[in-house]
C-alpha atoms as a PDB file:
ATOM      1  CA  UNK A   1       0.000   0.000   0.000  1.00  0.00           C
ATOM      2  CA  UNK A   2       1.415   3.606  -1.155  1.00  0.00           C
ATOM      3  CA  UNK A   3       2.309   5.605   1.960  1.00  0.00           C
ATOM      4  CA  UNK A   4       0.534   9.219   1.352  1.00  0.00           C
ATOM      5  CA  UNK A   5       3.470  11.965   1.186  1.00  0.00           C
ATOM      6  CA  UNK A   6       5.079  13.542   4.420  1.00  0.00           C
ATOM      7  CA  UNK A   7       3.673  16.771   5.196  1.00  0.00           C
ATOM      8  CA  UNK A   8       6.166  18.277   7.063  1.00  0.00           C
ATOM      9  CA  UNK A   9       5.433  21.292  10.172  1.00  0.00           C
ATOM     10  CA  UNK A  10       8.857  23.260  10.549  1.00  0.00           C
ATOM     11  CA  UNK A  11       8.627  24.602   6.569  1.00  0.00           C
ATOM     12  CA  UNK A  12       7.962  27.598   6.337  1.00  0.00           C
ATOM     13  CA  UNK A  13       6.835  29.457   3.430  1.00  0.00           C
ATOM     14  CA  UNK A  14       9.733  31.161   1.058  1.00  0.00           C
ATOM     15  CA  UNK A  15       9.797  35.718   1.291  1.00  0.00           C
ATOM     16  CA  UNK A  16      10.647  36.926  -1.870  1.00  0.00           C
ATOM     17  CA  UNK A  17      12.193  40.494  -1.552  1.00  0.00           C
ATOM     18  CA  UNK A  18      10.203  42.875  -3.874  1.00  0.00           C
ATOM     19  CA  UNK A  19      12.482  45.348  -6.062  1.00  0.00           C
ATOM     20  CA  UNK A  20      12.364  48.194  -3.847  1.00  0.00           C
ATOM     21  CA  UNK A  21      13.144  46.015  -0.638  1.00  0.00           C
ATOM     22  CA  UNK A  22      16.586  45.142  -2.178  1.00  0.00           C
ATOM     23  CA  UNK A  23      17.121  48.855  -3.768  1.00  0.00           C
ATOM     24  CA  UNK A  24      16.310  50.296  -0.111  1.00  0.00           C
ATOM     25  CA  UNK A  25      18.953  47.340   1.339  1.00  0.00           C
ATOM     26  CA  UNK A  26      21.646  48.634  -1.419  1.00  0.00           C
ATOM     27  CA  UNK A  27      21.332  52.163  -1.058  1.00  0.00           C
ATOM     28  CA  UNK A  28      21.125  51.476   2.815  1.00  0.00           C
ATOM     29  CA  UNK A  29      24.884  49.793   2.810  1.00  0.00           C
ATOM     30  CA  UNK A  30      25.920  52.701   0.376  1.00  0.00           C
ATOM     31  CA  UNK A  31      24.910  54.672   3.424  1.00  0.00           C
ATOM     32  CA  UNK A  32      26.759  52.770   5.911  1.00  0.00           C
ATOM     33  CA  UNK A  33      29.766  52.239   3.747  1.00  0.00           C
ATOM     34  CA  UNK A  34      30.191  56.290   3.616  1.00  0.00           C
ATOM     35  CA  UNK A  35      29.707  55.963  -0.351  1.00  0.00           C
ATOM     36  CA  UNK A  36      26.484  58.577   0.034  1.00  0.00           C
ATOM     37  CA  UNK A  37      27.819  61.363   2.290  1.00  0.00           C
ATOM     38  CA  UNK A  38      26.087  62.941   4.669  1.00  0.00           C
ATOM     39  CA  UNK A  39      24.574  66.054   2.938  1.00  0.00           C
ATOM     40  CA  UNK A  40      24.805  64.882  -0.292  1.00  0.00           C
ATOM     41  CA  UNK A  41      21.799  65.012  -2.969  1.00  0.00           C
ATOM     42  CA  UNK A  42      20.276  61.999  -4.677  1.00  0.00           C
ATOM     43  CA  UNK A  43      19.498  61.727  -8.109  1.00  0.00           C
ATOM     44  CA  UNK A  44      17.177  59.641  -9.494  1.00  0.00           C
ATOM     45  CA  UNK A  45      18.702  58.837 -12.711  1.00  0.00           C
ATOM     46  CA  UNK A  46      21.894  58.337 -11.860  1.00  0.00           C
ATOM     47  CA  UNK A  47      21.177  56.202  -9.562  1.00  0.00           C
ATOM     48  CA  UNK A  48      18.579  53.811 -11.236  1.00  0.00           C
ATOM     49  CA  UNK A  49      21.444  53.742 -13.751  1.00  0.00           C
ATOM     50  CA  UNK A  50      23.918  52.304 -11.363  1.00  0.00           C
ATOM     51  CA  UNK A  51      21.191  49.752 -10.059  1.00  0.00           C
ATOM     52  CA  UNK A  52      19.817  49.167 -13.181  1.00  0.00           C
ATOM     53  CA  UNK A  53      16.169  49.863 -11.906  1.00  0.00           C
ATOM     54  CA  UNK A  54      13.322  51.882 -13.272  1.00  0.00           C
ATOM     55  CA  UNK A  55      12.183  55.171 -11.929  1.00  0.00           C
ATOM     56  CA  UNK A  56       9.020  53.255  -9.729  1.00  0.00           C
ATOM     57  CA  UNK A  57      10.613  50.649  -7.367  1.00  0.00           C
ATOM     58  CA  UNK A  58      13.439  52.995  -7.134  1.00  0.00           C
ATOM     59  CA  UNK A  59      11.000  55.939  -5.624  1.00  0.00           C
ATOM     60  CA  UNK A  60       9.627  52.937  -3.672  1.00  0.00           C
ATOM     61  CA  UNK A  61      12.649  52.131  -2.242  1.00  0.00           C
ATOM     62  CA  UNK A  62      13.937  55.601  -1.509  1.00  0.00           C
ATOM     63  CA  UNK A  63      10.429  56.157  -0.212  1.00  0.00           C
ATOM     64  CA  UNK A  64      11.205  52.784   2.877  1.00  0.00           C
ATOM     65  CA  UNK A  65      14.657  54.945   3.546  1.00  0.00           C
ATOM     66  CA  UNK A  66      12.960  58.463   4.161  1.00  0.00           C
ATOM     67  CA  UNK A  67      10.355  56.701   6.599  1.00  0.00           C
ATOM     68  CA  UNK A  68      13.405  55.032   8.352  1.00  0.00           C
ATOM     69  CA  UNK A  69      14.719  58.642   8.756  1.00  0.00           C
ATOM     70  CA  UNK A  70      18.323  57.944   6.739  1.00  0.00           C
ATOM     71  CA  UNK A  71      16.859  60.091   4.267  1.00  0.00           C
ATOM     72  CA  UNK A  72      15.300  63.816   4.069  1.00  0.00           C
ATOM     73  CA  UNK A  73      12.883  64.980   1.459  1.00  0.00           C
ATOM     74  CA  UNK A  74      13.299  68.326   0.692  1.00  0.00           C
ATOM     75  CA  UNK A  75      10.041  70.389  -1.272  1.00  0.00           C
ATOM     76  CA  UNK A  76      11.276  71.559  -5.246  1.00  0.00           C
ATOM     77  CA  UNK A  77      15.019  70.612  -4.276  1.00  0.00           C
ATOM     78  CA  UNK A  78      14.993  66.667  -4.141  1.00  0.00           C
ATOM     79  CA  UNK A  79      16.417  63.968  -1.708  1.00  0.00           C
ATOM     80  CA  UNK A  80      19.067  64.378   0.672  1.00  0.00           C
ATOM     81  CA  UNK A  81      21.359  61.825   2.829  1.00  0.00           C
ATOM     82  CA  UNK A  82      20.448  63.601   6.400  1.00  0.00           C
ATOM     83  CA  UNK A  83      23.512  65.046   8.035  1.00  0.00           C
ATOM     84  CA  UNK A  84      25.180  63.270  11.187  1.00  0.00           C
ATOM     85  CA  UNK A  85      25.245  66.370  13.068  1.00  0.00           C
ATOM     86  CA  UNK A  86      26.354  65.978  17.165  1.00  0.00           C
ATOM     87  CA  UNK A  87      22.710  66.443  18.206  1.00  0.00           C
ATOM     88  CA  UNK A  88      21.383  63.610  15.967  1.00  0.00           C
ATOM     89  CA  UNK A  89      24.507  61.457  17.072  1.00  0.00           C
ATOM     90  CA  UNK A  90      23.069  61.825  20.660  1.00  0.00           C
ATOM     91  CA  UNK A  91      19.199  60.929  20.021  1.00  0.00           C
ATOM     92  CA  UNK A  92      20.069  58.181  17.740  1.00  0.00           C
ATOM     93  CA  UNK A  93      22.052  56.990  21.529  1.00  0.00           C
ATOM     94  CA  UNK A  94      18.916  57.759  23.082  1.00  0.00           C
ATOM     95  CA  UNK A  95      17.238  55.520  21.113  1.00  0.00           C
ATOM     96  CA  UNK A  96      19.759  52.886  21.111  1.00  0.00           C
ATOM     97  CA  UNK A  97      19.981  52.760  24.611  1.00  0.00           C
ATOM     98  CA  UNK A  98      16.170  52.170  25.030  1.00  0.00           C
ATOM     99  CA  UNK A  99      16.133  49.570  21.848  1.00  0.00           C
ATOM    100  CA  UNK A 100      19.354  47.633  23.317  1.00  0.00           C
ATOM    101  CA  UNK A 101      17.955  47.395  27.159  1.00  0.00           C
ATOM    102  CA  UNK A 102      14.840  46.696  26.449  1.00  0.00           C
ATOM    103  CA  UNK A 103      16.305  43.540  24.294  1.00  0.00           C
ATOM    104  CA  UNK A 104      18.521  42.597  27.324  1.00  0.00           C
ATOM    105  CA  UNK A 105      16.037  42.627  29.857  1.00  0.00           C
ATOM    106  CA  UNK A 106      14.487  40.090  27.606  1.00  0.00           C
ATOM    107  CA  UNK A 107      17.216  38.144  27.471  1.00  0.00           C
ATOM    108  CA  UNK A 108      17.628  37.649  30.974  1.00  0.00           C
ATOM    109  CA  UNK A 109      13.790  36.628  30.992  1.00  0.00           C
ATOM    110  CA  UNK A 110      14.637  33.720  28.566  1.00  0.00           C
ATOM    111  CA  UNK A 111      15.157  30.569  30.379  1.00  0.00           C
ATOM    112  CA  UNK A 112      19.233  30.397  29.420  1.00  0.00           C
ATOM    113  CA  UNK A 113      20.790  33.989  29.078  1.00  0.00           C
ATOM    114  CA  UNK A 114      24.298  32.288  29.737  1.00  0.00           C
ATOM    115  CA  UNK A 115      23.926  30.780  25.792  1.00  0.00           C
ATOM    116  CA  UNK A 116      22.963  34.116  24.881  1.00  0.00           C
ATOM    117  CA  UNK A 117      26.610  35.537  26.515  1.00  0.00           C
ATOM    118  CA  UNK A 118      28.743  32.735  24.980  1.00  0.00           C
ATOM    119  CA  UNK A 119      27.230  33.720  21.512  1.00  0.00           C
ATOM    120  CA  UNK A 120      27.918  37.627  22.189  1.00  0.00           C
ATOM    121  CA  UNK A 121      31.324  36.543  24.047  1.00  0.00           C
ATOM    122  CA  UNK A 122      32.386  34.675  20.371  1.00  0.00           C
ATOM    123  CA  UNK A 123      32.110  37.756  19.020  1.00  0.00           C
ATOM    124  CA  UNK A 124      34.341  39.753  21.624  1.00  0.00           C
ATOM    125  CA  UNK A 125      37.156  36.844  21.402  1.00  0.00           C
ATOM    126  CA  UNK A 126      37.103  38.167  17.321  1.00  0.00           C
ATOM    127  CA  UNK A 127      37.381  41.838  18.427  1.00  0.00           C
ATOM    128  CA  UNK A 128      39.860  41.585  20.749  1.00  0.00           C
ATOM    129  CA  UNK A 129      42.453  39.478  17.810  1.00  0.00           C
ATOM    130  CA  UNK A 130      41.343  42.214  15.298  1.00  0.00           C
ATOM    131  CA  UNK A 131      42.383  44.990  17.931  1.00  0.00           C
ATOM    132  CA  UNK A 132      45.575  43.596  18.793  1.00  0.00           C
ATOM    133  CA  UNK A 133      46.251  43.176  15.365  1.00  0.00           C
ATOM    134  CA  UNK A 134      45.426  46.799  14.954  1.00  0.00           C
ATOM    135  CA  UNK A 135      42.961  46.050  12.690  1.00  0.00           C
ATOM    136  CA  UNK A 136      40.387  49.418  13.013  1.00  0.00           C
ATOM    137  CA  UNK A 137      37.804  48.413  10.352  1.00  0.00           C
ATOM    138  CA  UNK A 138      37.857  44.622  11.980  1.00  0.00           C
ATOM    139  CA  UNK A 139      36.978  46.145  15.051  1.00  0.00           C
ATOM    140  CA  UNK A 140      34.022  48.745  14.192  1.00  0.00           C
ATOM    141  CA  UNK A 141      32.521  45.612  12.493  1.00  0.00           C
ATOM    142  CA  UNK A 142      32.915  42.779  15.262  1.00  0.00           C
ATOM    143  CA  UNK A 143      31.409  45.800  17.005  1.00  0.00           C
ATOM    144  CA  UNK A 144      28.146  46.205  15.419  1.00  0.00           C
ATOM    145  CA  UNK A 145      27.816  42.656  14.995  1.00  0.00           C
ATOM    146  CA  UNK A 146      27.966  42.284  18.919  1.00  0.00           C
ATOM    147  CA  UNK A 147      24.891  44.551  18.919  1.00  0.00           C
ATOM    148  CA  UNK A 148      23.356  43.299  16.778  1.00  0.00           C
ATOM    149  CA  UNK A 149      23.230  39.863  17.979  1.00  0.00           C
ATOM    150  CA  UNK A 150      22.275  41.452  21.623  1.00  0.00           C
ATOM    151  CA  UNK A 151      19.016  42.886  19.769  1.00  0.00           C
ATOM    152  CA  UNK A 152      18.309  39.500  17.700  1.00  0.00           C
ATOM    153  CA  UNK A 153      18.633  37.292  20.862  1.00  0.00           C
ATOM    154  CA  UNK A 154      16.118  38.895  22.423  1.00  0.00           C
ATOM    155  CA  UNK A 155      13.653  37.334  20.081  1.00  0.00           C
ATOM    156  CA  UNK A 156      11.328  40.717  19.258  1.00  0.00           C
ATOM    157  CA  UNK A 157      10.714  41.391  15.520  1.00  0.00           C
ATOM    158  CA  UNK A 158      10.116  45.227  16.030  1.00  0.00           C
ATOM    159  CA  UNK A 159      12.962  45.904  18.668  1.00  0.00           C
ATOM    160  CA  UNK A 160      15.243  44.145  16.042  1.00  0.00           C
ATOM    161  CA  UNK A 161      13.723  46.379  12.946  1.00  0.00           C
ATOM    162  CA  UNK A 162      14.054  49.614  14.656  1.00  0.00           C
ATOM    163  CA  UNK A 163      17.740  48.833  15.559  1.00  0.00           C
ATOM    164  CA  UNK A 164      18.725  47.851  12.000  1.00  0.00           C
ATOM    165  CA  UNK A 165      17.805  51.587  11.297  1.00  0.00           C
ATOM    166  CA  UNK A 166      19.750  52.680  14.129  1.00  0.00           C
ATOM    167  CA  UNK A 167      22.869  50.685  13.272  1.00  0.00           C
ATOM    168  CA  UNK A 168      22.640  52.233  10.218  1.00  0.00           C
ATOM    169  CA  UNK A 169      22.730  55.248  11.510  1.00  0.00           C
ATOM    170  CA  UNK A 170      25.794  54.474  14.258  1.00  0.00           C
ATOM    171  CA  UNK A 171      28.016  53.616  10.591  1.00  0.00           C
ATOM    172  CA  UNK A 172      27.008  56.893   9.496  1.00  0.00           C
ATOM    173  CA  UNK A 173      28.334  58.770  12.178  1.00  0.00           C
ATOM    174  CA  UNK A 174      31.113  57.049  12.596  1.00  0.00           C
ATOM    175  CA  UNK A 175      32.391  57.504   9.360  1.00  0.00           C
ATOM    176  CA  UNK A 176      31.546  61.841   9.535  1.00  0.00           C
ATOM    177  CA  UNK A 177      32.030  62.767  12.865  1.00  0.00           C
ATOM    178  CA  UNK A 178      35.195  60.420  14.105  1.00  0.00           C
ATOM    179  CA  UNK A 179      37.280  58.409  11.703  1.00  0.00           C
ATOM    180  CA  UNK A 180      39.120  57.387  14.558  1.00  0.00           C
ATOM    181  CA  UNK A 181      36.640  56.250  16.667  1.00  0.00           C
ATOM    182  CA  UNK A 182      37.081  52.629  15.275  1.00  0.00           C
ATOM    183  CA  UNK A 183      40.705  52.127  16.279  1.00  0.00           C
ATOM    184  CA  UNK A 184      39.401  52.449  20.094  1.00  0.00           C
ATOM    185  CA  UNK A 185      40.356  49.097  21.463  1.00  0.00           C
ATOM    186  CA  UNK A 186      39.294  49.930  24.778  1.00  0.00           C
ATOM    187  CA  UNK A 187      36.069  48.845  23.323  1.00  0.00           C
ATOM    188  CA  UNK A 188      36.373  44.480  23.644  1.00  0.00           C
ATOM    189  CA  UNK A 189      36.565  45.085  27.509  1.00  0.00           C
ATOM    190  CA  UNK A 190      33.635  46.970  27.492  1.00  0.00           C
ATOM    191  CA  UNK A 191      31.967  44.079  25.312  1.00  0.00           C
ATOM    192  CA  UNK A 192      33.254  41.037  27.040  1.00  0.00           C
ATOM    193  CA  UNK A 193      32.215  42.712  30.560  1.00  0.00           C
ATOM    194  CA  UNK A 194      28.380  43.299  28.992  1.00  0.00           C
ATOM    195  CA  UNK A 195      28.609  39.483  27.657  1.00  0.00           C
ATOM    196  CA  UNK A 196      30.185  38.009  30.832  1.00  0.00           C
ATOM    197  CA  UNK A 197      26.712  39.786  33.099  1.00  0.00           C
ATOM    198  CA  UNK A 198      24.367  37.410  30.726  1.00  0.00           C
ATOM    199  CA  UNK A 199      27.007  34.759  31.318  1.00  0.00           C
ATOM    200  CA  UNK A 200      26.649  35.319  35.300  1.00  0.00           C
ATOM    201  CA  UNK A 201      22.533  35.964  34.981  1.00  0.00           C
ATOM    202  CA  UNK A 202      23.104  39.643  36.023  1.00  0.00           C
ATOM    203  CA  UNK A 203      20.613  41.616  34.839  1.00  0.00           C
ATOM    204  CA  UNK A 204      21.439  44.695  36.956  1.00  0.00           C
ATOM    205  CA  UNK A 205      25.175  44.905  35.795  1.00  0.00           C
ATOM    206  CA  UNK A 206      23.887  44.279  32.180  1.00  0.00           C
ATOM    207  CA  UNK A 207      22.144  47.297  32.266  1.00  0.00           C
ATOM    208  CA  UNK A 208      24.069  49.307  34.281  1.00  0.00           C
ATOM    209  CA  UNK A 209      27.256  48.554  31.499  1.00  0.00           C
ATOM    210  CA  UNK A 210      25.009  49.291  28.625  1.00  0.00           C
ATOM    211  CA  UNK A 211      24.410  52.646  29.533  1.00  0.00           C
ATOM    212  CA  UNK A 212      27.925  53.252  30.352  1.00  0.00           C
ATOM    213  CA  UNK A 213      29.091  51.791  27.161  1.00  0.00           C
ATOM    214  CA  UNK A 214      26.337  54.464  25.294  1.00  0.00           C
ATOM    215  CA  UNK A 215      27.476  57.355  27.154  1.00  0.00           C
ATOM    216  CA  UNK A 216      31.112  56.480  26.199  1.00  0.00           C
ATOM    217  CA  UNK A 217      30.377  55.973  22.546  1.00  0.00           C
ATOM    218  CA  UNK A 218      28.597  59.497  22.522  1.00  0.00           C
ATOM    219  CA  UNK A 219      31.697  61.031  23.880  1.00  0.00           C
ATOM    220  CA  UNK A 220      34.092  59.001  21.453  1.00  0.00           C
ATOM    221  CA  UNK A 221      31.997  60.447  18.736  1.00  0.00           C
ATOM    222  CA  UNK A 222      31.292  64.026  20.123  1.00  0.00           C
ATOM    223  CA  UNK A 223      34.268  64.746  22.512  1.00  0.00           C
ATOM    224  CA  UNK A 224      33.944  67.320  25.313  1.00  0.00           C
ATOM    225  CA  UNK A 225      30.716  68.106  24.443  1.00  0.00           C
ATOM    226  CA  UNK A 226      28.803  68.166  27.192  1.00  0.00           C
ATOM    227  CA  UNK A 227      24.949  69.788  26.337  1.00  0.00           C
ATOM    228  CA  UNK A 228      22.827  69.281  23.180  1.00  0.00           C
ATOM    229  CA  UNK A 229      23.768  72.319  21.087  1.00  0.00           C
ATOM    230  CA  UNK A 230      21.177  75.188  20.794  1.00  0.00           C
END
Protein backbone atom coordinates (compact mmCIF):
# COMPACT_ATOMS: atom_id res chain seq x y z
CA UNK A 1 0.00 0.00 0.00
CA UNK A 2 1.42 3.61 -1.16
CA UNK A 3 2.31 5.60 1.96
CA UNK A 4 0.53 9.22 1.35
CA UNK A 5 3.47 11.96 1.19
CA UNK A 6 5.08 13.54 4.42
CA UNK A 7 3.67 16.77 5.20
CA UNK A 8 6.17 18.28 7.06
CA UNK A 9 5.43 21.29 10.17
CA UNK A 10 8.86 23.26 10.55
CA UNK A 11 8.63 24.60 6.57
CA UNK A 12 7.96 27.60 6.34
CA UNK A 13 6.84 29.46 3.43
CA UNK A 14 9.73 31.16 1.06
CA UNK A 15 9.80 35.72 1.29
CA UNK A 16 10.65 36.93 -1.87
CA UNK A 17 12.19 40.49 -1.55
CA UNK A 18 10.20 42.88 -3.87
CA UNK A 19 12.48 45.35 -6.06
CA UNK A 20 12.36 48.19 -3.85
CA UNK A 21 13.14 46.02 -0.64
CA UNK A 22 16.59 45.14 -2.18
CA UNK A 23 17.12 48.85 -3.77
CA UNK A 24 16.31 50.30 -0.11
CA UNK A 25 18.95 47.34 1.34
CA UNK A 26 21.65 48.63 -1.42
CA UNK A 27 21.33 52.16 -1.06
CA UNK A 28 21.12 51.48 2.81
CA UNK A 29 24.88 49.79 2.81
CA UNK A 30 25.92 52.70 0.38
CA UNK A 31 24.91 54.67 3.42
CA UNK A 32 26.76 52.77 5.91
CA UNK A 33 29.77 52.24 3.75
CA UNK A 34 30.19 56.29 3.62
CA UNK A 35 29.71 55.96 -0.35
CA UNK A 36 26.48 58.58 0.03
CA UNK A 37 27.82 61.36 2.29
CA UNK A 38 26.09 62.94 4.67
CA UNK A 39 24.57 66.05 2.94
CA UNK A 40 24.80 64.88 -0.29
CA UNK A 41 21.80 65.01 -2.97
CA UNK A 42 20.28 62.00 -4.68
CA UNK A 43 19.50 61.73 -8.11
CA UNK A 44 17.18 59.64 -9.49
CA UNK A 45 18.70 58.84 -12.71
CA UNK A 46 21.89 58.34 -11.86
CA UNK A 47 21.18 56.20 -9.56
CA UNK A 48 18.58 53.81 -11.24
CA UNK A 49 21.44 53.74 -13.75
CA UNK A 50 23.92 52.30 -11.36
CA UNK A 51 21.19 49.75 -10.06
CA UNK A 52 19.82 49.17 -13.18
CA UNK A 53 16.17 49.86 -11.91
CA UNK A 54 13.32 51.88 -13.27
CA UNK A 55 12.18 55.17 -11.93
CA UNK A 56 9.02 53.26 -9.73
CA UNK A 57 10.61 50.65 -7.37
CA UNK A 58 13.44 53.00 -7.13
CA UNK A 59 11.00 55.94 -5.62
CA UNK A 60 9.63 52.94 -3.67
CA UNK A 61 12.65 52.13 -2.24
CA UNK A 62 13.94 55.60 -1.51
CA UNK A 63 10.43 56.16 -0.21
CA UNK A 64 11.20 52.78 2.88
CA UNK A 65 14.66 54.94 3.55
CA UNK A 66 12.96 58.46 4.16
CA UNK A 67 10.35 56.70 6.60
CA UNK A 68 13.40 55.03 8.35
CA UNK A 69 14.72 58.64 8.76
CA UNK A 70 18.32 57.94 6.74
CA UNK A 71 16.86 60.09 4.27
CA UNK A 72 15.30 63.82 4.07
CA UNK A 73 12.88 64.98 1.46
CA UNK A 74 13.30 68.33 0.69
CA UNK A 75 10.04 70.39 -1.27
CA UNK A 76 11.28 71.56 -5.25
CA UNK A 77 15.02 70.61 -4.28
CA UNK A 78 14.99 66.67 -4.14
CA UNK A 79 16.42 63.97 -1.71
CA UNK A 80 19.07 64.38 0.67
CA UNK A 81 21.36 61.83 2.83
CA UNK A 82 20.45 63.60 6.40
CA UNK A 83 23.51 65.05 8.03
CA UNK A 84 25.18 63.27 11.19
CA UNK A 85 25.24 66.37 13.07
CA UNK A 86 26.35 65.98 17.16
CA UNK A 87 22.71 66.44 18.21
CA UNK A 88 21.38 63.61 15.97
CA UNK A 89 24.51 61.46 17.07
CA UNK A 90 23.07 61.83 20.66
CA UNK A 91 19.20 60.93 20.02
CA UNK A 92 20.07 58.18 17.74
CA UNK A 93 22.05 56.99 21.53
CA UNK A 94 18.92 57.76 23.08
CA UNK A 95 17.24 55.52 21.11
CA UNK A 96 19.76 52.89 21.11
CA UNK A 97 19.98 52.76 24.61
CA UNK A 98 16.17 52.17 25.03
CA UNK A 99 16.13 49.57 21.85
CA UNK A 100 19.35 47.63 23.32
CA UNK A 101 17.95 47.40 27.16
CA UNK A 102 14.84 46.70 26.45
CA UNK A 103 16.31 43.54 24.29
CA UNK A 104 18.52 42.60 27.32
CA UNK A 105 16.04 42.63 29.86
CA UNK A 106 14.49 40.09 27.61
CA UNK A 107 17.22 38.14 27.47
CA UNK A 108 17.63 37.65 30.97
CA UNK A 109 13.79 36.63 30.99
CA UNK A 110 14.64 33.72 28.57
CA UNK A 111 15.16 30.57 30.38
CA UNK A 112 19.23 30.40 29.42
CA UNK A 113 20.79 33.99 29.08
CA UNK A 114 24.30 32.29 29.74
CA UNK A 115 23.93 30.78 25.79
CA UNK A 116 22.96 34.12 24.88
CA UNK A 117 26.61 35.54 26.52
CA UNK A 118 28.74 32.73 24.98
CA UNK A 119 27.23 33.72 21.51
CA UNK A 120 27.92 37.63 22.19
CA UNK A 121 31.32 36.54 24.05
CA UNK A 122 32.39 34.68 20.37
CA UNK A 123 32.11 37.76 19.02
CA UNK A 124 34.34 39.75 21.62
CA UNK A 125 37.16 36.84 21.40
CA UNK A 126 37.10 38.17 17.32
CA UNK A 127 37.38 41.84 18.43
CA UNK A 128 39.86 41.59 20.75
CA UNK A 129 42.45 39.48 17.81
CA UNK A 130 41.34 42.21 15.30
CA UNK A 131 42.38 44.99 17.93
CA UNK A 132 45.57 43.60 18.79
CA UNK A 133 46.25 43.18 15.37
CA UNK A 134 45.43 46.80 14.95
CA UNK A 135 42.96 46.05 12.69
CA UNK A 136 40.39 49.42 13.01
CA UNK A 137 37.80 48.41 10.35
CA UNK A 138 37.86 44.62 11.98
CA UNK A 139 36.98 46.15 15.05
CA UNK A 140 34.02 48.74 14.19
CA UNK A 141 32.52 45.61 12.49
CA UNK A 142 32.91 42.78 15.26
CA UNK A 143 31.41 45.80 17.00
CA UNK A 144 28.15 46.20 15.42
CA UNK A 145 27.82 42.66 14.99
CA UNK A 146 27.97 42.28 18.92
CA UNK A 147 24.89 44.55 18.92
CA UNK A 148 23.36 43.30 16.78
CA UNK A 149 23.23 39.86 17.98
CA UNK A 150 22.28 41.45 21.62
CA UNK A 151 19.02 42.89 19.77
CA UNK A 152 18.31 39.50 17.70
CA UNK A 153 18.63 37.29 20.86
CA UNK A 154 16.12 38.89 22.42
CA UNK A 155 13.65 37.33 20.08
CA UNK A 156 11.33 40.72 19.26
CA UNK A 157 10.71 41.39 15.52
CA UNK A 158 10.12 45.23 16.03
CA UNK A 159 12.96 45.90 18.67
CA UNK A 160 15.24 44.14 16.04
CA UNK A 161 13.72 46.38 12.95
CA UNK A 162 14.05 49.61 14.66
CA UNK A 163 17.74 48.83 15.56
CA UNK A 164 18.73 47.85 12.00
CA UNK A 165 17.81 51.59 11.30
CA UNK A 166 19.75 52.68 14.13
CA UNK A 167 22.87 50.69 13.27
CA UNK A 168 22.64 52.23 10.22
CA UNK A 169 22.73 55.25 11.51
CA UNK A 170 25.79 54.47 14.26
CA UNK A 171 28.02 53.62 10.59
CA UNK A 172 27.01 56.89 9.50
CA UNK A 173 28.33 58.77 12.18
CA UNK A 174 31.11 57.05 12.60
CA UNK A 175 32.39 57.50 9.36
CA UNK A 176 31.55 61.84 9.54
CA UNK A 177 32.03 62.77 12.87
CA UNK A 178 35.19 60.42 14.11
CA UNK A 179 37.28 58.41 11.70
CA UNK A 180 39.12 57.39 14.56
CA UNK A 181 36.64 56.25 16.67
CA UNK A 182 37.08 52.63 15.28
CA UNK A 183 40.71 52.13 16.28
CA UNK A 184 39.40 52.45 20.09
CA UNK A 185 40.36 49.10 21.46
CA UNK A 186 39.29 49.93 24.78
CA UNK A 187 36.07 48.84 23.32
CA UNK A 188 36.37 44.48 23.64
CA UNK A 189 36.57 45.08 27.51
CA UNK A 190 33.64 46.97 27.49
CA UNK A 191 31.97 44.08 25.31
CA UNK A 192 33.25 41.04 27.04
CA UNK A 193 32.22 42.71 30.56
CA UNK A 194 28.38 43.30 28.99
CA UNK A 195 28.61 39.48 27.66
CA UNK A 196 30.18 38.01 30.83
CA UNK A 197 26.71 39.79 33.10
CA UNK A 198 24.37 37.41 30.73
CA UNK A 199 27.01 34.76 31.32
CA UNK A 200 26.65 35.32 35.30
CA UNK A 201 22.53 35.96 34.98
CA UNK A 202 23.10 39.64 36.02
CA UNK A 203 20.61 41.62 34.84
CA UNK A 204 21.44 44.69 36.96
CA UNK A 205 25.18 44.90 35.80
CA UNK A 206 23.89 44.28 32.18
CA UNK A 207 22.14 47.30 32.27
CA UNK A 208 24.07 49.31 34.28
CA UNK A 209 27.26 48.55 31.50
CA UNK A 210 25.01 49.29 28.63
CA UNK A 211 24.41 52.65 29.53
CA UNK A 212 27.93 53.25 30.35
CA UNK A 213 29.09 51.79 27.16
CA UNK A 214 26.34 54.46 25.29
CA UNK A 215 27.48 57.35 27.15
CA UNK A 216 31.11 56.48 26.20
CA UNK A 217 30.38 55.97 22.55
CA UNK A 218 28.60 59.50 22.52
CA UNK A 219 31.70 61.03 23.88
CA UNK A 220 34.09 59.00 21.45
CA UNK A 221 32.00 60.45 18.74
CA UNK A 222 31.29 64.03 20.12
CA UNK A 223 34.27 64.75 22.51
CA UNK A 224 33.94 67.32 25.31
CA UNK A 225 30.72 68.11 24.44
CA UNK A 226 28.80 68.17 27.19
CA UNK A 227 24.95 69.79 26.34
CA UNK A 228 22.83 69.28 23.18
CA UNK A 229 23.77 72.32 21.09
CA UNK A 230 21.18 75.19 20.79
Amino acid sequence: MTKAPAKPRALKPVVRQSTAAMIADSVRGALERGDLPPGSQLGEADLAKQLGVSRGPLREGLQRLTQEGLLLSIRNRGLFVIEMTPDRVRDMYVARQAVERAAAEQIHLLDAPEQAGAELMEITDAMTVTAEAEDATGVGEADIAFHDLLVRLAGSTRLSLMHRTLLTETRMGIHALDPTYEGNDSRAAEHRAIAQSFIDHDPATTDRLLQLHMADAVERLVPGDGAPED
